[in-house]
Protein backbone atom coordinates (compact mmCIF):
# COMPACT_ATOMS: atom_id res chain seq x y z
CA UNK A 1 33.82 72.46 -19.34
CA UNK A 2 32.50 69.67 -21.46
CA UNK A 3 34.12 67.36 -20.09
CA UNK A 4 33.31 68.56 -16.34
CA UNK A 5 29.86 68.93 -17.14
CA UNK A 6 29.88 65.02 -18.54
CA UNK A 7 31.43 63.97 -15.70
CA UNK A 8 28.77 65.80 -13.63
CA UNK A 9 25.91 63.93 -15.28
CA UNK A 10 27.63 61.23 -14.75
CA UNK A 11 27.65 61.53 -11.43
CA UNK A 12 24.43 62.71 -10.92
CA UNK A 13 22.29 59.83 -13.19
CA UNK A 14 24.77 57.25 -10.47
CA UNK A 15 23.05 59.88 -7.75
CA UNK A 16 20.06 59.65 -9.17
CA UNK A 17 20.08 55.20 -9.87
CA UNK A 18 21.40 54.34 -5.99
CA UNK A 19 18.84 56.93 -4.88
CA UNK A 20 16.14 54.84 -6.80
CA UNK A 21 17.26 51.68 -5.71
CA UNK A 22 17.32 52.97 -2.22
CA UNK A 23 14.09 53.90 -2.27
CA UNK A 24 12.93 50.55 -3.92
CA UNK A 25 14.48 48.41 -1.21
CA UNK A 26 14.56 50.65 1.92
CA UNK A 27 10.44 52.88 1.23
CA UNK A 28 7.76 51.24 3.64
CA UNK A 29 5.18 49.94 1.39
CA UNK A 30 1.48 49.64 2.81
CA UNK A 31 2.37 47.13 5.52
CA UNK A 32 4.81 49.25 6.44
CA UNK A 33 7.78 47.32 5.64
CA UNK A 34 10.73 47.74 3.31
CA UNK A 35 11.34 45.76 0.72
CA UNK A 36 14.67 45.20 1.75
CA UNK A 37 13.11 43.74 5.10
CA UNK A 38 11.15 41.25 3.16
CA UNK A 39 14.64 40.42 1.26
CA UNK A 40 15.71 39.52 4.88
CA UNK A 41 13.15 37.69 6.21
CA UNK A 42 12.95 36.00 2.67
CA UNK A 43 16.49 34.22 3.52
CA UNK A 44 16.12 33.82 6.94
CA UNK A 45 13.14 31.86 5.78
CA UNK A 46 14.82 30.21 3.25
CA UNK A 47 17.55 28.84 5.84
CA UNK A 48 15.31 27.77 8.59
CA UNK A 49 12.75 26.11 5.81
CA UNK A 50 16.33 23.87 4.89
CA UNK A 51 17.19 22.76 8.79
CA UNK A 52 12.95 22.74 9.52
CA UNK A 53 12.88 19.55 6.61
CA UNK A 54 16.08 18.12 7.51
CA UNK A 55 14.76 17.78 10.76
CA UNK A 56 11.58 16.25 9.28
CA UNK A 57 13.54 13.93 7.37
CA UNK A 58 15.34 12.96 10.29
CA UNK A 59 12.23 11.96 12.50
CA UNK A 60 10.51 10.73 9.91
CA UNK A 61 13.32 7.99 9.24
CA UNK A 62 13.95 7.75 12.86
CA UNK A 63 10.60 7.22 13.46
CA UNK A 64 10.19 4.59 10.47
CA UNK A 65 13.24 2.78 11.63
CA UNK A 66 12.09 2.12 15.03
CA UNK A 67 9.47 0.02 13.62
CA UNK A 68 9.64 -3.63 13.29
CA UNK A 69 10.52 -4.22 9.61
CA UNK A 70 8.05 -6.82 7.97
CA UNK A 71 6.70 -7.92 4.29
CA UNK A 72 4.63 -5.24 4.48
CA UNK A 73 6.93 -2.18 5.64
CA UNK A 74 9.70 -1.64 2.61
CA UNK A 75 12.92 0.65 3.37
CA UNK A 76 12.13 1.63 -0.33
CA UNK A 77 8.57 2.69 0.67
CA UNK A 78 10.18 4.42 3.67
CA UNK A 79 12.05 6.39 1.53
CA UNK A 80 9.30 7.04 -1.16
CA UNK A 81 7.37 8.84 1.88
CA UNK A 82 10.12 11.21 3.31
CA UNK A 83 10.93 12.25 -0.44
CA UNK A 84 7.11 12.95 -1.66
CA UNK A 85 6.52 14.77 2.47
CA UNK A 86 10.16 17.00 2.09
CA UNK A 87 9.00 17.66 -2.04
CA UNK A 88 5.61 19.04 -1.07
CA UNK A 89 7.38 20.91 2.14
CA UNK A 90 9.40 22.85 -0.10
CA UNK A 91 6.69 23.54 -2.77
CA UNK A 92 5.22 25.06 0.27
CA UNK A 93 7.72 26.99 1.38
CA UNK A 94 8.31 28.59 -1.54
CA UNK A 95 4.86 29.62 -2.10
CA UNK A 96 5.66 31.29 1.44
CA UNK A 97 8.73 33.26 0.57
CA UNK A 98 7.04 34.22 -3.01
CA UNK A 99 4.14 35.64 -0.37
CA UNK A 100 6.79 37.82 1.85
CA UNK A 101 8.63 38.88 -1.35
CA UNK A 102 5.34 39.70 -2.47
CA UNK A 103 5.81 38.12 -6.12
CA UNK A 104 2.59 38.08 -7.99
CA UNK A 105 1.80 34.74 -9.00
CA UNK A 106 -0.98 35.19 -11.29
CA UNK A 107 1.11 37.33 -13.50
CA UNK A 108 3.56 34.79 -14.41
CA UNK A 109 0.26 31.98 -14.45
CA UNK A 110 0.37 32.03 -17.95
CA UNK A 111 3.44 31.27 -18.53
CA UNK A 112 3.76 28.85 -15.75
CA UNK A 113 1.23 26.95 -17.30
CA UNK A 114 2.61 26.43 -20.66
CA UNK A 115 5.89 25.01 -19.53
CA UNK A 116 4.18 22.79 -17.50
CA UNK A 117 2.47 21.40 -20.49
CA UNK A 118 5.37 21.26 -21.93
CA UNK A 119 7.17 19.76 -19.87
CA UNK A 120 4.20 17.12 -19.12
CA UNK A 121 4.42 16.11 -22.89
CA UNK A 122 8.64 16.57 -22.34
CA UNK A 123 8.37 13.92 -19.84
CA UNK A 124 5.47 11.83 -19.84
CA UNK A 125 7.50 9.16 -19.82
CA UNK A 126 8.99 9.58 -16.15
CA UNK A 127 5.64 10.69 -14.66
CA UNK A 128 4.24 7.45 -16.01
CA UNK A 129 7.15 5.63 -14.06
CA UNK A 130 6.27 7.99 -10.97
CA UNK A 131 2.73 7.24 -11.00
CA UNK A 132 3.70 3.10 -11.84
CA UNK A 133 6.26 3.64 -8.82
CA UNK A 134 3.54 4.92 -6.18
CA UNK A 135 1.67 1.56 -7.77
CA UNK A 136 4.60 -0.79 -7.49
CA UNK A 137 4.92 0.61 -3.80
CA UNK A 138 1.53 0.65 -3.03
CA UNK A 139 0.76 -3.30 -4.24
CA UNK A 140 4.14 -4.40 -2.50
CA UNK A 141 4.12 -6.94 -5.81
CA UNK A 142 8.25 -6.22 -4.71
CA UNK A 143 10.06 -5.57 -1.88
CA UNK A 144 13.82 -4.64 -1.28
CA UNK A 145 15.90 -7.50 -0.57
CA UNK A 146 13.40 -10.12 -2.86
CA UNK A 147 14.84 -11.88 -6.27
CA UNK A 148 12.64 -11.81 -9.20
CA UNK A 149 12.85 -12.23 -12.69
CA UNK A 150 11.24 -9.44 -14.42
CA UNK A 151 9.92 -10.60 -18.45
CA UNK A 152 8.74 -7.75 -20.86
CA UNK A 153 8.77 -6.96 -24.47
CA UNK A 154 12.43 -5.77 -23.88
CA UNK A 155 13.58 -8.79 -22.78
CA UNK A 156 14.11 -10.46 -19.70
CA UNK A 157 16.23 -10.08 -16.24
CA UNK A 158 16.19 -11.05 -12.90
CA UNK A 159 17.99 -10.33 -9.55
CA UNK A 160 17.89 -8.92 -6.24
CA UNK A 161 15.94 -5.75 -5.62
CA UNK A 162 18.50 -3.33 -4.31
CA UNK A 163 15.76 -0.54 -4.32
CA UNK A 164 12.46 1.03 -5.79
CA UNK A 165 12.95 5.11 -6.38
CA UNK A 166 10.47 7.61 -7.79
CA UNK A 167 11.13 6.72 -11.24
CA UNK A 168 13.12 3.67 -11.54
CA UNK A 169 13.60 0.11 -9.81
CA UNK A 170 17.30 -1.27 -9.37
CA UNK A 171 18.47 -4.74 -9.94
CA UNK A 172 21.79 -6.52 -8.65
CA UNK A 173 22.05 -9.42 -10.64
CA UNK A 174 24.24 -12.55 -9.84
CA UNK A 175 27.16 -11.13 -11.72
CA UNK A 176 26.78 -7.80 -9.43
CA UNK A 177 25.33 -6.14 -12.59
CA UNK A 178 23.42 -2.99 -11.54
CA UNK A 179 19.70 -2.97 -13.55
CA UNK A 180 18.18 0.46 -13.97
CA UNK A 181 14.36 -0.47 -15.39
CA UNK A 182 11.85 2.51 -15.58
CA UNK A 183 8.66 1.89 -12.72
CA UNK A 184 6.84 2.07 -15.98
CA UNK A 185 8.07 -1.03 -17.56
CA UNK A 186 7.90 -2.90 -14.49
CA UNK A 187 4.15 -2.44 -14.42
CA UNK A 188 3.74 -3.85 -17.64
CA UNK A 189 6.08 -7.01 -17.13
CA UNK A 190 5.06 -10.42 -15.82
CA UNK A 191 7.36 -10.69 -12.50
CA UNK A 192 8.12 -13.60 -11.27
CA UNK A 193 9.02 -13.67 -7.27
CA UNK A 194 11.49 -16.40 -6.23
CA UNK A 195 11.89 -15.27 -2.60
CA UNK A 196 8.00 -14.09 -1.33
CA UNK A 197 7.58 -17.41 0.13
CA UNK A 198 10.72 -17.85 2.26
CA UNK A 199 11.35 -21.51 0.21
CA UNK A 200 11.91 -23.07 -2.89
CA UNK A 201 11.41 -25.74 -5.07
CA UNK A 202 14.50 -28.21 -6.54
CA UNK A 203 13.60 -29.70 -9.74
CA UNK A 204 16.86 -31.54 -10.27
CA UNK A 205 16.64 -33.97 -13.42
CA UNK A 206 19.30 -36.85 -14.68
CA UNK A 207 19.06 -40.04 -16.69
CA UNK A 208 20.19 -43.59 -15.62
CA UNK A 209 21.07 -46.82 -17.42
CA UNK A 210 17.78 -49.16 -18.16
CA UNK A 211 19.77 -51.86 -16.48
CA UNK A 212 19.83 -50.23 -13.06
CA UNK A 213 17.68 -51.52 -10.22
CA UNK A 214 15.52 -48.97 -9.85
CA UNK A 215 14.45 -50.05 -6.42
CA UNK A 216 17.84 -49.33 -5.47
CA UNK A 217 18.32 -46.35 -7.12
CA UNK A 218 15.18 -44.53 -5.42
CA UNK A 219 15.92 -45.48 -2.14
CA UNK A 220 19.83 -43.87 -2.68
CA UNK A 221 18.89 -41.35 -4.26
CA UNK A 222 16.01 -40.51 -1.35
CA UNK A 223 18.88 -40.89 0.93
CA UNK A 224 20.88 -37.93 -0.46
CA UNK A 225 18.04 -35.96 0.31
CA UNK A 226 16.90 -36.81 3.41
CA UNK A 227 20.29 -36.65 5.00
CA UNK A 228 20.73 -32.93 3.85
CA UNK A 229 20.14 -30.92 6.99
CA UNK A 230 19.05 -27.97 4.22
CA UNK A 231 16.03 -29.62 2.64
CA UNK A 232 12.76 -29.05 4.34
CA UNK A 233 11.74 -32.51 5.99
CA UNK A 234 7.98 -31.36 6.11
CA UNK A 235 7.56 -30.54 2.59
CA UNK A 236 7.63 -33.32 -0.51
CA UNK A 237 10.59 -35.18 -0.57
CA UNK A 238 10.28 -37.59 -3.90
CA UNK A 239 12.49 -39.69 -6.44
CA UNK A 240 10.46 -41.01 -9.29
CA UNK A 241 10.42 -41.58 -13.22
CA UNK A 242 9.82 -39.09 -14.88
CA UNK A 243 10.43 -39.91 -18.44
CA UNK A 244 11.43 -42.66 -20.62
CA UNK A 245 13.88 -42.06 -23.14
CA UNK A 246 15.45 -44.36 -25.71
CA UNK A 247 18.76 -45.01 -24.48
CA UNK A 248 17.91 -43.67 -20.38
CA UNK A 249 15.81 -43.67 -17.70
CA UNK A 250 14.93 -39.88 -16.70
CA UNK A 251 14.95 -39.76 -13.36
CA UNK A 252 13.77 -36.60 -11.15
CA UNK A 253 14.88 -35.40 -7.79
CA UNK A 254 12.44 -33.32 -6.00
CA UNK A 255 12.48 -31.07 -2.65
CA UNK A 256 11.99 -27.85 -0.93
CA UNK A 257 14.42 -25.89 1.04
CA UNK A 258 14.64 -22.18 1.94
CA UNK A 259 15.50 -19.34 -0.27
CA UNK A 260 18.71 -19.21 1.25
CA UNK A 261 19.78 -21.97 0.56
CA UNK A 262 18.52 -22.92 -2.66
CA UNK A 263 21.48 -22.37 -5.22
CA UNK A 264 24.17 -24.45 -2.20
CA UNK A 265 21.66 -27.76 -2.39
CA UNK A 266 21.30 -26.82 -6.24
CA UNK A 267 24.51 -26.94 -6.96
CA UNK A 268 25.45 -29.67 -4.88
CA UNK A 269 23.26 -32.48 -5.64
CA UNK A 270 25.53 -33.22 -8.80
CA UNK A 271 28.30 -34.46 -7.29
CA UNK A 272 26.10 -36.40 -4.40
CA UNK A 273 23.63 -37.95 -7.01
CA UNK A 274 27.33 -39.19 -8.66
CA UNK A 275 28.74 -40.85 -5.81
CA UNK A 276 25.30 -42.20 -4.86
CA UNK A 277 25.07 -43.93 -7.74
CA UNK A 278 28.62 -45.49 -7.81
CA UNK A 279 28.15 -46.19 -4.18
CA UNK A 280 24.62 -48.11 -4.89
CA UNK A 281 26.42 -49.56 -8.19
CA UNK A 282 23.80 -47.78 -10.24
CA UNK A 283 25.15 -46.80 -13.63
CA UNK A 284 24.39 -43.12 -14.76
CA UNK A 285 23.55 -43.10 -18.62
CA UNK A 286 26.42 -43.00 -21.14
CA UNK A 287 24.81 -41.50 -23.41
CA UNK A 288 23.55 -38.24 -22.05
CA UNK A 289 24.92 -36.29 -19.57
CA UNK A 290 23.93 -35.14 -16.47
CA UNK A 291 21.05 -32.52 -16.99
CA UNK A 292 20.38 -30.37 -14.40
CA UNK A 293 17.25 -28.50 -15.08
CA UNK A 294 15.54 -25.75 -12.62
CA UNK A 295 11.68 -25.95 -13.27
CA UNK A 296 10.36 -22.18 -12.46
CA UNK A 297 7.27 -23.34 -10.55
């Protein structure tokens, strides 16, 4: 009988909990819907709040696409905007379904607003790189696609800018090295932009025997530039001194060409200032090498 009359109050406290929770989820409250209805809609909600910002997303970067791309539209700016518009669209939404689930907010308020503190002081750090990345994109100091050189009190690096996220700004170097630097350090460093203007400078430096003609040797030397289709012809074209040394004339090359092209002319005016000079019977310095320098101005 014991036993029976266990198993009886067994069954009827299971009775008793299903009944309860039927009555939670299935009773009218005052609007005169179930709880269980609200669950439903809740979901629903949930699933048509996921295609509604996909959607957004889409037109948005349709929309931004279909633009003509210029120095002052960035694809990393484009994407800055549909991730800050889709963030704040699901903030929203779930303020919405906490509304139909009818979750009282100011009961958890409290507590909501000591994690956020701590998590502010957690990560201070990152929303100093947000706020320095909504600067960064906002000055267009950078775009995607431009080389710099970026110089703080960590050190130095420079490359291509692949792209500029919420937090962080990514470098491809030379080497196809990947750079990671926090949008807060980039505020803070001295950037130096090799590509803004479309062209660049060649600084090319090398030192020639004091017995050369140097008459001779400008005019070959001019003639290795002018007779490279990738130097700009209406920009400063010059050969001239530019240093005495003891045992060498230091001679400087000087032109403009585009961004492009600058590292092909770089690197190949060594080999054409060498057979300009044997050509022109000018005799390169014995006792130095060849220096090429690149003058970052």
């Amino acid at each position: 009988m014991a036993v029976n009359g266990g198993q009886i109050l067994t069954l009827n406290g299971w009775t008793d909990f299903w009944t309860r929770v039927g009555n939670f989820f299935l009773t009218p409250d005052g609007a005169g819907i179930s709880y269980l209805t609200r669950i439903v809609f809740a979901v629903l909600f949930v699933f048509v709040s996921y295609f509604v910002i996909r959607l957004v997303g889409w037109i948005l970067r349709k929309a931004m696409g279909l633009k003509k791309r210029g120095p002052d539209i960035d694809i990393s700016a484009k994407y800055f905007i549909i991730t800050v518009i889709k963030s704040a669209l699901w903030i929203a939404s779930a303020f919405i379904i906490c509304s139909i689930l009818k979750i009282d907010l100011s009961a958890i308020a409290g507590i909501t607003s000591a994690i956020a503190v701590a998590l502010g002081l957690a990560l201070q750090d990152l929303i100093g790189s947000l706020f320095s990345g909504v600067l960064i994109l906002h000055q267009k100091n950078i775009l995607a696609g431009e080389y710099i050189k970026v110089t703080n009190a960590f050190g130095s690096c420079e490359g291509t800018v692949k792209n500029i996220h919420l937090f962080f700004t990514h470098l491809i170097t030379p080497q196809g090295q990947v750079v990671t630097i926090p949008n807060k350090n980039m505020t803070s460093a001295v950037i130096t932009n090799y590509s803004r203007l479309g062209k660049r400078r060649i600084d090319y430096d090398f030192g020639i025997d004091y017995h050369s003609d140097l008459a001779v040797a400008k005019e070959a030397l001019l003639k290795v530039l002018t007779e490279d289709e990738r130097v700009l012809k209406d920009e400063v074209i010059d050969v001239f001194v530019n240093q005495l040394d003891s045992f060498a004339i230091q001679m400087r090359m000087r032109c403009w060409t585009s961004f492009d092209d600058y590292w092909p002319v770089y690197n190949d005016l060594g080999e054409k200032i060498i057979l300009a000079c044997r050509n022109s019977g000018i005799q390169l310095a014995s006792s130095t090498d060849i220096r090429v320098k690149n003058l970052e101005n």
